[in-house]
C-alpha atoms as a PDB file:
ATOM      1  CA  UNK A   1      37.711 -14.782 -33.685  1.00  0.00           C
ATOM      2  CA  UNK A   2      37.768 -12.164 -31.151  1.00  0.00           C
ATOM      3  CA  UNK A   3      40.073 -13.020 -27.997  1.00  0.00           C
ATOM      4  CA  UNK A   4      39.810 -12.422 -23.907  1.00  0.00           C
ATOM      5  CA  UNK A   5      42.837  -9.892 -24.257  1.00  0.00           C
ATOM      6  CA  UNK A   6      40.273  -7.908 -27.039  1.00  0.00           C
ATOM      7  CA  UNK A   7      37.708  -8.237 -25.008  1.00  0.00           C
ATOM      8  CA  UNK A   8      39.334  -6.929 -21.960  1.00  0.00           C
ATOM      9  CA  UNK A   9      40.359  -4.412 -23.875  1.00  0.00           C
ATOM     10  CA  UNK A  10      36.950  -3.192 -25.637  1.00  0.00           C
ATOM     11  CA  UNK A  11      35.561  -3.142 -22.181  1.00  0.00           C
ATOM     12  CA  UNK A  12      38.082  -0.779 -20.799  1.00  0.00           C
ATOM     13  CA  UNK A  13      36.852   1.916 -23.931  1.00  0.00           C
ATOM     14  CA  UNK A  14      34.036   1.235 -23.023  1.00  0.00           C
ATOM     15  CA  UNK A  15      34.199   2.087 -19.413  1.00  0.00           C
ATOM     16  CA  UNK A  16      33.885   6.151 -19.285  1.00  0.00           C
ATOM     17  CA  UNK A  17      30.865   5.747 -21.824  1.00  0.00           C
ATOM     18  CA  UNK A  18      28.904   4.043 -20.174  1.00  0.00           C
ATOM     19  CA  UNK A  19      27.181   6.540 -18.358  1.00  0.00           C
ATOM     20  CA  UNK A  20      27.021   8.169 -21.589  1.00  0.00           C
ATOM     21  CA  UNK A  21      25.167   5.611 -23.661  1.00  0.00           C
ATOM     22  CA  UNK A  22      22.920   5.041 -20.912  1.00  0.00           C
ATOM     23  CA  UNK A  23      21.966   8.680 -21.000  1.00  0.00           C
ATOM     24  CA  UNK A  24      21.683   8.363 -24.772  1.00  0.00           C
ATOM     25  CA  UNK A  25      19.250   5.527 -24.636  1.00  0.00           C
ATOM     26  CA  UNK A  26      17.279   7.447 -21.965  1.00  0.00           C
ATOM     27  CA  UNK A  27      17.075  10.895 -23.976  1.00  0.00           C
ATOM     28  CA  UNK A  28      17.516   9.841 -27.773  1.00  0.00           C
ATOM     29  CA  UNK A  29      19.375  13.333 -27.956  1.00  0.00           C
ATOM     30  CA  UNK A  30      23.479  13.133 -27.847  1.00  0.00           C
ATOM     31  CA  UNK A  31      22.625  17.079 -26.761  1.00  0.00           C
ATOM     32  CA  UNK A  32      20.495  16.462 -24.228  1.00  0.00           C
ATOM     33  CA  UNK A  33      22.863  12.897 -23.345  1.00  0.00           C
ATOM     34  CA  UNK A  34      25.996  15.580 -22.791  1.00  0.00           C
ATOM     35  CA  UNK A  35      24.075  18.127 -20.769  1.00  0.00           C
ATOM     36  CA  UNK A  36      23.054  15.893 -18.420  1.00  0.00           C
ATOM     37  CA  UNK A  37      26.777  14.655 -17.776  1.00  0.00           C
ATOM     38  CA  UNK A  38      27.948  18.015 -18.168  1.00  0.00           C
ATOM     39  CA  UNK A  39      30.403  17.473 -20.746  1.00  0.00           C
ATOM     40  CA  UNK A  40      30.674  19.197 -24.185  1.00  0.00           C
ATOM     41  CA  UNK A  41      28.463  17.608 -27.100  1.00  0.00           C
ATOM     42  CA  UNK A  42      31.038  17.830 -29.644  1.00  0.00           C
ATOM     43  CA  UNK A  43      33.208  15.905 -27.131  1.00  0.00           C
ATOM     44  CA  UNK A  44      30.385  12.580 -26.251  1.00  0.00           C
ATOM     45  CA  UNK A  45      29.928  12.738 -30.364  1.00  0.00           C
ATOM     46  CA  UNK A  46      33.246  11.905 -30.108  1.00  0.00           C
ATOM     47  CA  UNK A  47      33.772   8.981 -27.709  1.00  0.00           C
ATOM     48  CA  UNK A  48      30.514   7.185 -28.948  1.00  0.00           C
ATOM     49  CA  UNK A  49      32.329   7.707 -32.512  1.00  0.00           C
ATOM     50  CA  UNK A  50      35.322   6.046 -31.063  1.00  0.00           C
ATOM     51  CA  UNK A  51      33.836   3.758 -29.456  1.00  0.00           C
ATOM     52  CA  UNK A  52      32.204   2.507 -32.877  1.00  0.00           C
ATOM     53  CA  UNK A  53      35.468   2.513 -34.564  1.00  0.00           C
ATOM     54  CA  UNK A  54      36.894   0.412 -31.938  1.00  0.00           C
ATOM     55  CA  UNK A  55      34.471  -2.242 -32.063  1.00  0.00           C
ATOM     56  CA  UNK A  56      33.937  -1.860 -35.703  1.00  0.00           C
ATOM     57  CA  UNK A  57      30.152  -0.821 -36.082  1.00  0.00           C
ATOM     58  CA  UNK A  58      28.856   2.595 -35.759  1.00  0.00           C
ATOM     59  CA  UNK A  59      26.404   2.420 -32.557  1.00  0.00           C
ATOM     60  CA  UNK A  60      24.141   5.694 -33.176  1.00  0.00           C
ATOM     61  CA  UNK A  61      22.280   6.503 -36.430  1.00  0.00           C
ATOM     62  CA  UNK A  62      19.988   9.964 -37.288  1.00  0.00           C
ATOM     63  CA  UNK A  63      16.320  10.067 -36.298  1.00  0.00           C
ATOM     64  CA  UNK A  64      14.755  13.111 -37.161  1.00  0.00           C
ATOM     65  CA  UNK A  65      16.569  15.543 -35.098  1.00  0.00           C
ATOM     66  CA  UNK A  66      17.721  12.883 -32.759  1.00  0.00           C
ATOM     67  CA  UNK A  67      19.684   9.823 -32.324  1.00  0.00           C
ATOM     68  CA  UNK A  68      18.983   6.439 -31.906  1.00  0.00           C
ATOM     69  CA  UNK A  69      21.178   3.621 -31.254  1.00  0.00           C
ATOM     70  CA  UNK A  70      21.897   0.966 -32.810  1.00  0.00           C
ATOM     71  CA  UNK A  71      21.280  -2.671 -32.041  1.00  0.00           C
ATOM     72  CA  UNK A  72      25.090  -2.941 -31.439  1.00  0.00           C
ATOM     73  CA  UNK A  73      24.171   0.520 -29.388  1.00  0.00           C
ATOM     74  CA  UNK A  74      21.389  -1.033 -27.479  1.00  0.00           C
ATOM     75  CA  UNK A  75      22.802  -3.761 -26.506  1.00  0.00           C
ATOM     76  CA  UNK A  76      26.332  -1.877 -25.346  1.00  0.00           C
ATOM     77  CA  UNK A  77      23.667   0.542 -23.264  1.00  0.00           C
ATOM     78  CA  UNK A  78      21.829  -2.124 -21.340  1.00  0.00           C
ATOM     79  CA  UNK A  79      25.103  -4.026 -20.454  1.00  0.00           C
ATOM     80  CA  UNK A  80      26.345  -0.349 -19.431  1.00  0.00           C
ATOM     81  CA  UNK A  81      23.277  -0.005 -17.511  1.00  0.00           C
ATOM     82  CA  UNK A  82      23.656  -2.902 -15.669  1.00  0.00           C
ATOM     83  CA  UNK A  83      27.445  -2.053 -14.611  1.00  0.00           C
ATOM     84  CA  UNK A  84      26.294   1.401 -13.644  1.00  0.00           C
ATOM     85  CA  UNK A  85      24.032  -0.248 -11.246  1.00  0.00           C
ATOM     86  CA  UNK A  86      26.339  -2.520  -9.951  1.00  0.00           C
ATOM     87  CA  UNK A  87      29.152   0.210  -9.154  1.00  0.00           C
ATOM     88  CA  UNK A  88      26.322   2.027  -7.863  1.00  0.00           C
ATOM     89  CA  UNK A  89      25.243  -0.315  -5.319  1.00  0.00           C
ATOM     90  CA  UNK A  90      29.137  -0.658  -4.140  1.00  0.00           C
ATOM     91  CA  UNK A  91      29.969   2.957  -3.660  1.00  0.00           C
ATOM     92  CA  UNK A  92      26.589   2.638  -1.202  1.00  0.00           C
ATOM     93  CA  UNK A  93      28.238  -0.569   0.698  1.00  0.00           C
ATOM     94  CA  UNK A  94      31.252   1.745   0.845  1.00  0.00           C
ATOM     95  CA  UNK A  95      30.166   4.852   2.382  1.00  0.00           C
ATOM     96  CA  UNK A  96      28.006   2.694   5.038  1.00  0.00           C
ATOM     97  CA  UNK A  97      31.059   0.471   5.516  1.00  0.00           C
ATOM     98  CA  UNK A  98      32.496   3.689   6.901  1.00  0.00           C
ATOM     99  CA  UNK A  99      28.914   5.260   8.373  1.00  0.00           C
ATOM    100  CA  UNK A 100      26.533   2.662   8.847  1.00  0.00           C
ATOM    101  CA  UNK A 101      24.215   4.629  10.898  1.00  0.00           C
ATOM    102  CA  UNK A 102      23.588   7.107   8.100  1.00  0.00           C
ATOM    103  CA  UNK A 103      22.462   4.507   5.516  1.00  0.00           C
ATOM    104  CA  UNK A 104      19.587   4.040   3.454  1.00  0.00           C
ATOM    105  CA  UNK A 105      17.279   1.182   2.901  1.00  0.00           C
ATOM    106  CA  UNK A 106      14.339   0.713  -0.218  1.00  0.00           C
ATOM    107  CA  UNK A 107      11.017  -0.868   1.788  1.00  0.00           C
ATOM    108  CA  UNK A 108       8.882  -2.418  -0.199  1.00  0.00           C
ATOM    109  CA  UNK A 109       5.262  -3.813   1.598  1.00  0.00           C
ATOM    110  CA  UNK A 110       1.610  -4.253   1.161  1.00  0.00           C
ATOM    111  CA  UNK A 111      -0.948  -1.726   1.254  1.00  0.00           C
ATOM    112  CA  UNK A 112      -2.678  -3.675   4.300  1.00  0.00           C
ATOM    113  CA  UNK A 113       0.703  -3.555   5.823  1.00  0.00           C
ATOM    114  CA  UNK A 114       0.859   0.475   6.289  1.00  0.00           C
ATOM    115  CA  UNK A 115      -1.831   0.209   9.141  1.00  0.00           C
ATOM    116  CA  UNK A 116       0.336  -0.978  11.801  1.00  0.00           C
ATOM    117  CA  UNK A 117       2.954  -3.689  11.170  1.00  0.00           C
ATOM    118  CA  UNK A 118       5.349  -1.330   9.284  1.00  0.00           C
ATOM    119  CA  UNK A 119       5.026   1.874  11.266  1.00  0.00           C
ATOM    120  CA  UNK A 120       5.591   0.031  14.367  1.00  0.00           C
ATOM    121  CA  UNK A 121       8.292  -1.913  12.856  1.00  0.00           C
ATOM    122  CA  UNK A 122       9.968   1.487  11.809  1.00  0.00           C
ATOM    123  CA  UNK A 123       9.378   3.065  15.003  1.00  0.00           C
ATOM    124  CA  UNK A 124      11.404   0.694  17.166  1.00  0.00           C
ATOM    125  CA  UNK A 125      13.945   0.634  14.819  1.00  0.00           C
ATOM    126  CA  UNK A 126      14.872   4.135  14.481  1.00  0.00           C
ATOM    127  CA  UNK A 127      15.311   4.072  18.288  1.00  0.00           C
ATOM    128  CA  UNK A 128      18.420   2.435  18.252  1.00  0.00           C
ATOM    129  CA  UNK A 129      19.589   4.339  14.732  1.00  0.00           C
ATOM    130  CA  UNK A 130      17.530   7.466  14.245  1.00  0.00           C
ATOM    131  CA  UNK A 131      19.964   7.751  11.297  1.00  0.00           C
ATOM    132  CA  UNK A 132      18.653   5.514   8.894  1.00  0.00           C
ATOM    133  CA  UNK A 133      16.581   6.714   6.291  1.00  0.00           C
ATOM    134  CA  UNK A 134      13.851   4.576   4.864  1.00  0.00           C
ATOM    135  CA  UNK A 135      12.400   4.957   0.999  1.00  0.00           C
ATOM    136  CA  UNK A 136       8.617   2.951   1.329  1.00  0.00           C
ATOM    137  CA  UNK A 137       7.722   1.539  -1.739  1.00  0.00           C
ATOM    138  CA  UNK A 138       3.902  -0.236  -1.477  1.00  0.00           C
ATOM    139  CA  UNK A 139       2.075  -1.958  -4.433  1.00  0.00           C
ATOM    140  CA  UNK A 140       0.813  -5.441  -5.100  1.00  0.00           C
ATOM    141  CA  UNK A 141       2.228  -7.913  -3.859  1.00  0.00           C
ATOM    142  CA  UNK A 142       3.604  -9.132  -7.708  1.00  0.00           C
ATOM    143  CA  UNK A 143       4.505  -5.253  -8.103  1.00  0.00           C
ATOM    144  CA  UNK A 144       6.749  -5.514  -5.088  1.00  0.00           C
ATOM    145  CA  UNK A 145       8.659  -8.446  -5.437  1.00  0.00           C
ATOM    146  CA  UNK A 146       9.210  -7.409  -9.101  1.00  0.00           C
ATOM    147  CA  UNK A 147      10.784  -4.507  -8.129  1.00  0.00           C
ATOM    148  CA  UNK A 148      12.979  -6.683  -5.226  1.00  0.00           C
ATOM    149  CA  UNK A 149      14.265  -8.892  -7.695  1.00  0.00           C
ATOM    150  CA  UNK A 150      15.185  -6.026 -10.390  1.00  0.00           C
ATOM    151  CA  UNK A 151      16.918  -4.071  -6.956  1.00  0.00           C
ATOM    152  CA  UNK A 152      14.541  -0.979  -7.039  1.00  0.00           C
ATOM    153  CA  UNK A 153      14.068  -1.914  -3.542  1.00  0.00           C
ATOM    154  CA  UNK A 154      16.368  -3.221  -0.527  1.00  0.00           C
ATOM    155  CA  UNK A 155      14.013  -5.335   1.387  1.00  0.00           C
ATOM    156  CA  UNK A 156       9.821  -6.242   1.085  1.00  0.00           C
ATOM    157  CA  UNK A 157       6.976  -7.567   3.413  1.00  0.00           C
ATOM    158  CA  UNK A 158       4.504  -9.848   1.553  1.00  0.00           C
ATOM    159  CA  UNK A 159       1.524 -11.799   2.350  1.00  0.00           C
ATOM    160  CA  UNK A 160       2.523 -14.881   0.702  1.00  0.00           C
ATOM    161  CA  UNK A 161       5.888 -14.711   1.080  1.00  0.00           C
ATOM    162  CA  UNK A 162       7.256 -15.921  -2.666  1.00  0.00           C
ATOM    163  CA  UNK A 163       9.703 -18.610  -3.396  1.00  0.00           C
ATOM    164  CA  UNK A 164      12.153 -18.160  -5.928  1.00  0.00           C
ATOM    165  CA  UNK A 165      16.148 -19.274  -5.371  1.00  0.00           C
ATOM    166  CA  UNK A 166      17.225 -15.364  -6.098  1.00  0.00           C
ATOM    167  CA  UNK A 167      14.693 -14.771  -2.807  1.00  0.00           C
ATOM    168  CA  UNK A 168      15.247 -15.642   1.032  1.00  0.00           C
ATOM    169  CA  UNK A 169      12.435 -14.998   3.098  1.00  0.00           C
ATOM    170  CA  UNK A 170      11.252 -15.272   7.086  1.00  0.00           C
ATOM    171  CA  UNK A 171       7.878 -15.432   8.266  1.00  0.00           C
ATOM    172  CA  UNK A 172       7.508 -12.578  10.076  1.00  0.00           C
ATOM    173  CA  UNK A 173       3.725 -13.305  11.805  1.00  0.00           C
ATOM    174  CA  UNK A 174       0.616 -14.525  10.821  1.00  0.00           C
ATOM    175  CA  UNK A 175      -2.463 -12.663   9.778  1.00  0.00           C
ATOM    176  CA  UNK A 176      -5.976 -14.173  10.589  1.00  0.00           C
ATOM    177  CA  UNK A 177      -8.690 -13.536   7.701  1.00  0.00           C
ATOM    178  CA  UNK A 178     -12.659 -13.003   7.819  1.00  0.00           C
ATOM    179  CA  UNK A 179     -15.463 -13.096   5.809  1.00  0.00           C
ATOM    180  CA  UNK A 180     -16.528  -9.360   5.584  1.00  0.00           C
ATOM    181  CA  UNK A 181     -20.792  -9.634   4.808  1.00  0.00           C
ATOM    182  CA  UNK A 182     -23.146  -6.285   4.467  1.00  0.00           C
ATOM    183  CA  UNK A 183     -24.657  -5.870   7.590  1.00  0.00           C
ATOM    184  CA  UNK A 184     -27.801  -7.178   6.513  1.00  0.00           C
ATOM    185  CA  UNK A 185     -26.256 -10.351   4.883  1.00  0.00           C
ATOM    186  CA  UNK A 186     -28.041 -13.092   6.126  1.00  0.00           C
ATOM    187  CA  UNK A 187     -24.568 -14.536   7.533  1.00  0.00           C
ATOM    188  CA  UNK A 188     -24.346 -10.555   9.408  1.00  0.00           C
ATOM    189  CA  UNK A 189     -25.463 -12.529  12.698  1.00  0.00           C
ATOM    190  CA  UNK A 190     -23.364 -15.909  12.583  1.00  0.00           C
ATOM    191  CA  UNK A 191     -19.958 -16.638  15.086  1.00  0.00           C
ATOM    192  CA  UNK A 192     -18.579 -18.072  12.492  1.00  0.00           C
ATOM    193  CA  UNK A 193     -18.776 -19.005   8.762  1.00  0.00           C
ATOM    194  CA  UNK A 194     -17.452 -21.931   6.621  1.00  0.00           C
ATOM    195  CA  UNK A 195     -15.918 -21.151   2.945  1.00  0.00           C
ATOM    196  CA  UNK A 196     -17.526 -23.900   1.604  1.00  0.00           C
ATOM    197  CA  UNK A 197     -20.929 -21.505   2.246  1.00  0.00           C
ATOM    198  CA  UNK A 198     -19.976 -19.126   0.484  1.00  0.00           C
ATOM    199  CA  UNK A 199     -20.196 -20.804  -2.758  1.00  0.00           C
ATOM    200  CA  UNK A 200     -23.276 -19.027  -4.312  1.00  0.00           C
ATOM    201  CA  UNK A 201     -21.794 -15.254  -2.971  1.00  0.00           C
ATOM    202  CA  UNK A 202     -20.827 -12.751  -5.136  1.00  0.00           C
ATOM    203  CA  UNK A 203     -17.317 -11.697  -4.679  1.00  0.00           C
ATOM    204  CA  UNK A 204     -15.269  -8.543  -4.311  1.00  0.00           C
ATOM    205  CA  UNK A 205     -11.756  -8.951  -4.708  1.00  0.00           C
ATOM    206  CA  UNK A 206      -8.469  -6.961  -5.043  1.00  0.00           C
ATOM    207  CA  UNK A 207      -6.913  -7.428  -8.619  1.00  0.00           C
ATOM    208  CA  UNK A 208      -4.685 -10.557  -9.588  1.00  0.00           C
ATOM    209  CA  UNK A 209      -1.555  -9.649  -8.634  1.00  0.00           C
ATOM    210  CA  UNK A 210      -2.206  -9.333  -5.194  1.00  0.00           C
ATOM    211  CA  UNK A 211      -1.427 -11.901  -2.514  1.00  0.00           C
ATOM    212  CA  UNK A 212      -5.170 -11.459  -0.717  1.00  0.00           C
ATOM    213  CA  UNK A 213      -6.572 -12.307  -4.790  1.00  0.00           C
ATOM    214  CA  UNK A 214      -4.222 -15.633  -4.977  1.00  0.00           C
ATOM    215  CA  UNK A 215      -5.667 -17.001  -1.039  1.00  0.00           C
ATOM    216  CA  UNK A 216      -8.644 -16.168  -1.962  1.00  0.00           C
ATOM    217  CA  UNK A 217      -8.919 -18.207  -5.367  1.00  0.00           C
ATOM    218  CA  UNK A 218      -7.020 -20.963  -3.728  1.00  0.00           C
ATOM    219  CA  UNK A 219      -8.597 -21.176  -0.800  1.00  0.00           C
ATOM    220  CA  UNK A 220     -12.279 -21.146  -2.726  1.00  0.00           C
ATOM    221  CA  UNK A 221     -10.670 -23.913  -5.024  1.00  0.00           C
ATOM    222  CA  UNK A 222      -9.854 -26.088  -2.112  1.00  0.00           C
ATOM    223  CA  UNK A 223     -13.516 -25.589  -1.147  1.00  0.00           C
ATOM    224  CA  UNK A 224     -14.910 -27.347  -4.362  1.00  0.00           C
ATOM    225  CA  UNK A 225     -16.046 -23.584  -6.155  1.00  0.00           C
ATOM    226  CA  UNK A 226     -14.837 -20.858  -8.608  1.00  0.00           C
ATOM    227  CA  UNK A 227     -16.076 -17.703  -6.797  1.00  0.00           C
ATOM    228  CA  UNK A 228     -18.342 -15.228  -8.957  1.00  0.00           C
ATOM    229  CA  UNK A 229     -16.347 -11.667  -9.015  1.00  0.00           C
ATOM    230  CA  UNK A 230     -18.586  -8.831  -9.439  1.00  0.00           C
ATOM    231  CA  UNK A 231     -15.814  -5.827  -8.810  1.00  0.00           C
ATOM    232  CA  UNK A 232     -11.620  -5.671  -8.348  1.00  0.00           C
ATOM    233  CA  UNK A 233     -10.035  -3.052  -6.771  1.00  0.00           C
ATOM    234  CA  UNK A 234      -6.847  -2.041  -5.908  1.00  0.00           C
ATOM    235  CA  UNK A 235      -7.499  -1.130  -2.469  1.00  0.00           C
ATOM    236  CA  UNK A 236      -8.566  -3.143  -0.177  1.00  0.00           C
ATOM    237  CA  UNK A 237     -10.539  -0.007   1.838  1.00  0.00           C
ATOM    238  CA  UNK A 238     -12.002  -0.077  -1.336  1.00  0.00           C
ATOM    239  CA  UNK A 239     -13.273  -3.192  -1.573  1.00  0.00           C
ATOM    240  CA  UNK A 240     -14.889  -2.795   2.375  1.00  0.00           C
ATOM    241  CA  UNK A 241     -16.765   0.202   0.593  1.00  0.00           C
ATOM    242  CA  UNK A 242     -18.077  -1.961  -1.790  1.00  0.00           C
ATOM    243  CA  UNK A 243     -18.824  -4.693   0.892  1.00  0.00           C
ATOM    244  CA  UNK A 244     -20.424  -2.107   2.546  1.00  0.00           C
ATOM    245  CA  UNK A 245     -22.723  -1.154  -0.358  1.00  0.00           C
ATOM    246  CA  UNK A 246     -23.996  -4.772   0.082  1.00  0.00           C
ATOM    247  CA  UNK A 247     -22.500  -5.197  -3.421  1.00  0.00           C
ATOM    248  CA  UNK A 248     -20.582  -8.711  -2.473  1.00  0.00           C
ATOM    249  CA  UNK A 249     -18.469 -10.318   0.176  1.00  0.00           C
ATOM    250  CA  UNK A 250     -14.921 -10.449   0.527  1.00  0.00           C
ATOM    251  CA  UNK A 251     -12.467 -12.168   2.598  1.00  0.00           C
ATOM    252  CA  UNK A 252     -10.089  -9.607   4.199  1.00  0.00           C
ATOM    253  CA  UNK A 253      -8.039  -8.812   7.281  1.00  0.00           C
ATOM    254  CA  UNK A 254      -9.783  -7.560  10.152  1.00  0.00           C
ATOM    255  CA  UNK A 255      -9.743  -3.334  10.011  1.00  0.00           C
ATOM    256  CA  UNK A 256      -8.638  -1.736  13.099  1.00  0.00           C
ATOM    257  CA  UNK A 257     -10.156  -0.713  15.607  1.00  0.00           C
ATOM    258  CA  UNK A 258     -13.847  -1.825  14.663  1.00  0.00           C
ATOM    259  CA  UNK A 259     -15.094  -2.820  11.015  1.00  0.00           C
ATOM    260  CA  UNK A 260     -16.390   0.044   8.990  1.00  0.00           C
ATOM    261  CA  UNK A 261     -19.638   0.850   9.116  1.00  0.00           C
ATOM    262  CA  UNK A 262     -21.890  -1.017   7.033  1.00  0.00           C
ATOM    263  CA  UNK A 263     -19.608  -4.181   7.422  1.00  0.00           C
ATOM    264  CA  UNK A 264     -19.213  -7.126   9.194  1.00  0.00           C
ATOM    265  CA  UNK A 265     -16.656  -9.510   9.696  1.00  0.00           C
ATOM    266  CA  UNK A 266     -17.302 -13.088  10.963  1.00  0.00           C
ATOM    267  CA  UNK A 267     -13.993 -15.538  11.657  1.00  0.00           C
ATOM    268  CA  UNK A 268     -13.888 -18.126   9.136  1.00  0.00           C
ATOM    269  CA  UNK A 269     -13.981 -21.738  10.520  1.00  0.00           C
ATOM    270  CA  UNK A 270     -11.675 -23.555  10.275  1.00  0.00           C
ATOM    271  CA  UNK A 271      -9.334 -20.595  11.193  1.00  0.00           C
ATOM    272  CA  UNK A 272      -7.658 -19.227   7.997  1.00  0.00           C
ATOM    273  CA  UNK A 273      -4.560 -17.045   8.427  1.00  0.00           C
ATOM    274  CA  UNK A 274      -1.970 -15.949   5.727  1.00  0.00           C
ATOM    275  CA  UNK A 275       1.928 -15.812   6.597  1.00  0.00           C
ATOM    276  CA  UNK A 276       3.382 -12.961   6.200  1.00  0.00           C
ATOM    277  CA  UNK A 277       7.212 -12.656   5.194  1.00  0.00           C
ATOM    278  CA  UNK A 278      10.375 -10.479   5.153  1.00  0.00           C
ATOM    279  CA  UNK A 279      12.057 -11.067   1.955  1.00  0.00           C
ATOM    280  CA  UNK A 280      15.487  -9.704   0.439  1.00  0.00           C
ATOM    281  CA  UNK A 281      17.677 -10.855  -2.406  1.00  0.00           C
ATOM    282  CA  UNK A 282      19.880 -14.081  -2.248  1.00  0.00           C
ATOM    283  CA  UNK A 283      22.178 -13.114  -5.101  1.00  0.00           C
ATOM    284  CA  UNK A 284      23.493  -9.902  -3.974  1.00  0.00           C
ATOM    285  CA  UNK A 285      25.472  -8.533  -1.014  1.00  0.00           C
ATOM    286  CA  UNK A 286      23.131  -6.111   1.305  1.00  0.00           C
ATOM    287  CA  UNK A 287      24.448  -2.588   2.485  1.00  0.00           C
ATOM    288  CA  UNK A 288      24.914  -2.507   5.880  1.00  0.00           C
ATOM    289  CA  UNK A 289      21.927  -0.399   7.137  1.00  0.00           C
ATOM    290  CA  UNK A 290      19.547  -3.318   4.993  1.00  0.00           C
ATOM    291  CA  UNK A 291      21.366  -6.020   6.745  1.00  0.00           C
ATOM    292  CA  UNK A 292      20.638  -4.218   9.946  1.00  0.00           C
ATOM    293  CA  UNK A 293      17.279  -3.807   9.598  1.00  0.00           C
ATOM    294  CA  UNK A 294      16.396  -6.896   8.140  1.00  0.00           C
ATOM    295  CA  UNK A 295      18.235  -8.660  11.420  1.00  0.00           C
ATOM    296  CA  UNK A 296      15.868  -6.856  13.921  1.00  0.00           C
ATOM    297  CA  UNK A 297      12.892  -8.019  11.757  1.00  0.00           C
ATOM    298  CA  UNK A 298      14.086 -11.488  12.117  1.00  0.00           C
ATOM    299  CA  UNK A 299      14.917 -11.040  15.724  1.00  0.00           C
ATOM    300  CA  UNK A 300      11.827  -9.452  16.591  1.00  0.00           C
ATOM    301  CA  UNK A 301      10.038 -12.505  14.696  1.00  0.00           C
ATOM    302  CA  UNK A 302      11.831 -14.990  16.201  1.00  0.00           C
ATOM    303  CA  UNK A 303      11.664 -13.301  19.924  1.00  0.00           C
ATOM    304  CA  UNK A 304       9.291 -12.815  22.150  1.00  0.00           C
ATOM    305  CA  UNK A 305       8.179  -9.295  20.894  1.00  0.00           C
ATOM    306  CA  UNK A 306       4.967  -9.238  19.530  1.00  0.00           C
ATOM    307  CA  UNK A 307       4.583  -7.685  16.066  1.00  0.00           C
ATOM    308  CA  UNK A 308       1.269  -5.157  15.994  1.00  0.00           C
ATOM    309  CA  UNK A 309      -1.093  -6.497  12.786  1.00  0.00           C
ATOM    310  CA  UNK A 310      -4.272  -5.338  12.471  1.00  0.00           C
ATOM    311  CA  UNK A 311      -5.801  -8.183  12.519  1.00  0.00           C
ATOM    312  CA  UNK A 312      -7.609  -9.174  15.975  1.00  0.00           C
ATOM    313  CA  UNK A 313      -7.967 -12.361  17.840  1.00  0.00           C
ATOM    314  CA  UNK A 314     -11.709 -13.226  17.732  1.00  0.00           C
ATOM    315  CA  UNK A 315     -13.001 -16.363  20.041  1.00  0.00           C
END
């Protein structure tokens, strides 16, 4: 049976090949694998060789004229990628331990978001540290927090925010939702329309996946109907041109400053709105410059600063 103290000790041979067999899982080439660590091939054949010996099982066999690892390999390389990662992410909290002001944050949001909520949001905030560089990251809202929870990103606005207990979230504002009709829909002309109407409409929606798609099934379900879907898009300026083409309705934020022509919105009655949410990860530490930024988002939520949304206040 195989001990802590062998354990410990496997794990410290391991150590400087990690980055190795990560680069060997990437490329399939021990050539290539070197080269891009710019050591000698003959020299990582030899530590993965080792490395083999050590634990008792080769981990790289011949493919054609490549490598491939072995399960033992495999495994070894995701468990190195993993560590990588995590030494990566504290070297980051250590150089903005020392330099806050010069760090870095991942921003992951909505495509509806990029209008006016974020831009604004970045805006003010690089006031007070015009230092900080942002990475934005926008997709679906299941795209998004995937890539939150795997740590591809720092920090994500989503419309719902999702629960989860790796996942802490605020509600940053609310976002008010209409029914947007052709202009010659015979609802063009109304104040106001219940959902409940719109039970014989055909739909178009933004693909499952997105937070918009998941209201808008749940909220027709709570009506009493399944809605007909005609087109999906991934856009949701793409679905208004398809509105627009009188090709279905769809239930959207309003589009600043005025609705596109061809299409009307009408305010939904009762009100609808969706909550929108900062979220970041519960299980890891953040760097400084994320926990920064993430505490003016919250402040600025919580204050009496009012966030810009397109989205407008109708009577």
């Amino acid at each position: 049976m195989t001990n802590e103290c062998d354990v410990t000790r496997m794990a410290a041979e391991l150590a400087p090949a990690a980055a190795l067999l990560r680069e060997v899982k990437l490329t399939s080439n021990i050539t290539k694998a070197a080269a891009e660590l710019g050591i000698p091939q003959p020299t990582a054949s030899r530590r993965l060789a080792a490395l083999g010996d050590a634990l008792g099982t080769p981990l790289t066999v011949p493919d054609g004229r490549g490598i491939r690892l072995t399960r033992a390999g495999l495994l070894l390389a995701e468990a190195a990628e993993q560590a990588i990662d995590v030494l990566g992410q504290g070297v980051r909290r250590v150089r903005e331990e020392i330099d806050p002001e010069s760090g870095h944050v991942a921003f992951g949001f909505l495509h509806l978001l990029g209008r006016s909520l974020v831009p604004g949001l970045l805006r003010d905030f690089r006031a007070g540290h015009p230092r900080t560089r942002f990475s934005l990251v926008q997709g679906s809202r299941q795209s998004i927090v995937d890539r939150l929870t795997s740590g591809d990103i720092d920090l994500a606005l989503v419309a719902p925010p999702p629960a989860g207990p790796s996942l802490d979230s605020v509600v940053v504002t609310e976002q008010e939702l209409f029914v947007a009709v052709p202009e010659d829909h015979p609802l063009a002309a109304r104040s106001t329309v219940e959902l409940s109407e719109l039970s014989g409409e055909v739909f178009v929606m933004l693909e499952h996946g997105y937070g918009l798609r998941q209201i808008t099934d749940d909220l027709c379900a709570e009506a009493g109907f399944t809605p007909t879907v005609a087109f999906e898009g991934q856009e949701s300026d793409t679905v208004r041109g398809l509105v627009a083409a009188g090709l279905g309705v769809a239930l959207l934020p309003a589009f600043e400053p005025h609705p596109p022509s061809g299409v009307v919105e009408i305010p939904l009655a009762p009100r609808v709105t969706r909550e929108i949410g900062l979220v970041w990860p519960s299980d890891r530490p953040l760097p400084p410059a994320v926990a920064a930024f993430r505490e003016f988002v919250r402040n600025r939520a919580s204050g009496d600063h009012s966030l810009p949304l397109s989205g407008r206040r109708r009577p």
